[in-house]
Protein backbone atom coordinates (compact mmCIF):
# COMPACT_ATOMS: atom_id res chain seq x y z
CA UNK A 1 -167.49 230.66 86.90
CA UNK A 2 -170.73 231.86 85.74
CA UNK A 3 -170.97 234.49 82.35
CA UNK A 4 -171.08 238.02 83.84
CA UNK A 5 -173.09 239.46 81.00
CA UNK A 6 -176.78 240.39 81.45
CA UNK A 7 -178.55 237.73 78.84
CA UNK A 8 -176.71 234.80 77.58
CA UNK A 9 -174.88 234.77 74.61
CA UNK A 10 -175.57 232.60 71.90
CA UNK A 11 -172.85 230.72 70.70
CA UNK A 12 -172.87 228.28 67.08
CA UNK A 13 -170.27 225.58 67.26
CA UNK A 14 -170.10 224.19 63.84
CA UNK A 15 -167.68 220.94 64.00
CA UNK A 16 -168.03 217.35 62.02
CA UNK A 17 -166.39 215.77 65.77
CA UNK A 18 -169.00 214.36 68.13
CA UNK A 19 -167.06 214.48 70.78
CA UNK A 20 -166.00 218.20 70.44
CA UNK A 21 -169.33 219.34 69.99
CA UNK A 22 -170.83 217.78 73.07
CA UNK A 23 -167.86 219.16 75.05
CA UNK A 24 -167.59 222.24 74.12
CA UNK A 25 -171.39 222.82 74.46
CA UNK A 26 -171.24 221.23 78.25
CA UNK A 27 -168.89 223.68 78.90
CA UNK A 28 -169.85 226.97 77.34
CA UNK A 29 -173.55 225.87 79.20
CA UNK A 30 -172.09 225.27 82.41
CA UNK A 31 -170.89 229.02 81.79
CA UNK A 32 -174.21 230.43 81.29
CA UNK A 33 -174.41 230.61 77.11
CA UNK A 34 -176.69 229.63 75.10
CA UNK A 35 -175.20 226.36 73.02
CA UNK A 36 -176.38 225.37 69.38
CA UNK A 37 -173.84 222.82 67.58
CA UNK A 38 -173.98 221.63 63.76
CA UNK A 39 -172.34 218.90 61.94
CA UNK A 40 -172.29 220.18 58.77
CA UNK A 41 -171.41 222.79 56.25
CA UNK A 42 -174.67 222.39 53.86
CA UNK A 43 -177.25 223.19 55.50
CA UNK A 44 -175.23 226.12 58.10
CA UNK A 45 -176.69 229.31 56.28
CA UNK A 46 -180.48 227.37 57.35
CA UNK A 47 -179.40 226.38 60.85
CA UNK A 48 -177.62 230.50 61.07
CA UNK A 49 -180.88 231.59 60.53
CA UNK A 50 -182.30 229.61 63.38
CA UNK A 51 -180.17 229.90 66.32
CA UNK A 52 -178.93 233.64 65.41
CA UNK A 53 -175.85 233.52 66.96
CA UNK A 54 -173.12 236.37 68.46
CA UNK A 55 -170.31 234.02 67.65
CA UNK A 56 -170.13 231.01 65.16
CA UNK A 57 -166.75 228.97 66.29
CA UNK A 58 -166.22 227.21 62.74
CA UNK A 59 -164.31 224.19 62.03
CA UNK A 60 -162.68 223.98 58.68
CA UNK A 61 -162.09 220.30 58.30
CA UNK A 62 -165.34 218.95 56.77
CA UNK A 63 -165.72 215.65 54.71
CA UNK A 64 -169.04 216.68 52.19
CA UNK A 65 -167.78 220.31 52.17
CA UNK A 66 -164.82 222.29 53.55
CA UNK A 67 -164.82 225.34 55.59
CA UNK A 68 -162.69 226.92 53.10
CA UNK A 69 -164.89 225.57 50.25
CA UNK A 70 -167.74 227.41 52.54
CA UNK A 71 -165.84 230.43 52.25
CA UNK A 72 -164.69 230.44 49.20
CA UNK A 73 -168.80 230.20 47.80
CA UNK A 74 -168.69 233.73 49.13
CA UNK A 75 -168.92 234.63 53.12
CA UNK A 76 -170.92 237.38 51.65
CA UNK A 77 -173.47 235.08 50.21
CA UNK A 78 -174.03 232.12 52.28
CA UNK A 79 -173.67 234.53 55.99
CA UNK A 80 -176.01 237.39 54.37
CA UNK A 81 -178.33 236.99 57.70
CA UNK A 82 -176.17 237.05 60.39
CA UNK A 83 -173.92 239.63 61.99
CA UNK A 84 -172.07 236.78 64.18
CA UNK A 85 -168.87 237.19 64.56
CA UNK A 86 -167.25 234.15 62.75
CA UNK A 87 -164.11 232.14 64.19
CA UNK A 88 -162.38 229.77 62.77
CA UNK A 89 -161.82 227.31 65.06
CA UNK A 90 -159.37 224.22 64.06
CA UNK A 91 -156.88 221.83 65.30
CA UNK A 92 -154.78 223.52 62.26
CA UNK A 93 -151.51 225.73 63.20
CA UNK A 94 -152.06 229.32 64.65
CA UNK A 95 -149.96 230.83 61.90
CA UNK A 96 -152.00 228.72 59.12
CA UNK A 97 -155.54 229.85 60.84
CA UNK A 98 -154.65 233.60 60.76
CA UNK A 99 -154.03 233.45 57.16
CA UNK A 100 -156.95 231.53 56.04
CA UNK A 101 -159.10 233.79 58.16
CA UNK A 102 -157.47 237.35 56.40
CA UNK A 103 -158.34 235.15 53.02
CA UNK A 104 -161.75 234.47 54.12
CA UNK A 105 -162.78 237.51 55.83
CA UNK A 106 -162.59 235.45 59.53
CA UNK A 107 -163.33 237.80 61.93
CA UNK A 108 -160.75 236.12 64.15
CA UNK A 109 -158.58 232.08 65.02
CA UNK A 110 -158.95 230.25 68.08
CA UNK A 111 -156.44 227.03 67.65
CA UNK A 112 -158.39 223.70 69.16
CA UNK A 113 -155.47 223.52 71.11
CA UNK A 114 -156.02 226.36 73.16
CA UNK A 115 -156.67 225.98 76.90
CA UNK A 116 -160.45 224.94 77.23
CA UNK A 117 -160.81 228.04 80.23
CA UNK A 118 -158.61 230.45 77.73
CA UNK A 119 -161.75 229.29 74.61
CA UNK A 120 -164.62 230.30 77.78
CA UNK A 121 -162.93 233.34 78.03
CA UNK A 122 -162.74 234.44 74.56
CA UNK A 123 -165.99 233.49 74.01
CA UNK A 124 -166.86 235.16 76.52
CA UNK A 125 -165.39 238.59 74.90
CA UNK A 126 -166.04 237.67 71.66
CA UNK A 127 -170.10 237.94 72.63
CA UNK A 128 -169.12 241.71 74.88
CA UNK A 129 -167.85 242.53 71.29
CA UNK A 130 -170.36 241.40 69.27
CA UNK A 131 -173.25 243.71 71.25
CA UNK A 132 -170.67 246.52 71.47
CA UNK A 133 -170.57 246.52 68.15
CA UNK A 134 -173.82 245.89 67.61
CA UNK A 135 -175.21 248.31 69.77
CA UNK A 136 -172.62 251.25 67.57
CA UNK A 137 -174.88 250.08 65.02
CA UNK A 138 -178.03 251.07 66.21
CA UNK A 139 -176.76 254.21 67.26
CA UNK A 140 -175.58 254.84 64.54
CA UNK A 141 -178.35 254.32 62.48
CA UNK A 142 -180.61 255.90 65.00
CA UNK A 143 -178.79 259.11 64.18
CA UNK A 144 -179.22 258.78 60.97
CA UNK A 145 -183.09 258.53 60.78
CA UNK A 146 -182.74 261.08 63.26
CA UNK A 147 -180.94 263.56 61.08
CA UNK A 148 -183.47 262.34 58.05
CA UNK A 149 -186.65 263.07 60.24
CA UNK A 150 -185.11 266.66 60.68
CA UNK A 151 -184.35 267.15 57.47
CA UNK A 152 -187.76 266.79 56.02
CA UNK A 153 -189.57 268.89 58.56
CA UNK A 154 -187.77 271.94 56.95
């Protein structure tokens, strides 16, 4: 089943398994989105910066550095350049994920567990949120220069 929205969306999977990185890319490709994948926490804010993503499906288990080590060096600081939606995304219990991500800031949990055509799907409305969202944002701040431009013709 091919992605109904008009562009692709661009989707990070950041993950220190081979194996779940080339699958999970396969798949979200097959739907129509545009795949980057990562191995490692070090060098994410660089590779962020690259791919700009919609959603970043993060894996906290990481031998040189943790997801929650990521997060605790300050979402704030190390995700400054991206509006991505951020997910953690872990083999780790439902119930466990949702706290860590209300600690970290997580926009939202998907359980590796989860039904592989369940993950397309959120994905899928993960990105329709993301440019909802995104697209508030502009109007917002349309309105605003807007109201400025206005203002200073008085």
């Amino acid at each position: 089943m091919k992605s109904d929205l008009p562009q692709p969306g661009r989707v990070l999977i950041v993950d220190d398994n081979p194996e779940i990185l080339a699958g999970l890319k396969a798949l979200l490709e097959i739907e129509g989105m545009e795949v980057t994948t990562h191995d490692s926490m070090i060098t994410l804010p660089l590779i962020i910066r690259q791919a700009d993503p919609e959603v970043i499906l993060l894996d906290l288990s990481f031998k040189a550095l943790s997801g929650e080590a990521f997060f605790r060096l300050g979402r704030e600081r190390l995700l400054r350049n991206t509006d991505a939606l951020v997910i953690l995304f872990s083999g780790r219990s439902a119930s466990e994920l949702a706290a860590l991500a209300e600690e970290f800031g997580a926009d939202g949990v998907m359980p590796k567990s989860d039904d592989v055509m369940q993950l397309v799907a959120r994905v899928r409305t993960l990105i329709a949120q993301h440019r909802a969202l995104r697209e508030a944002r502009g109007r917002e701040v349309s309105h605003v220069a807007t109201r400025s431009a206005s203002a200073s013709a008085y």
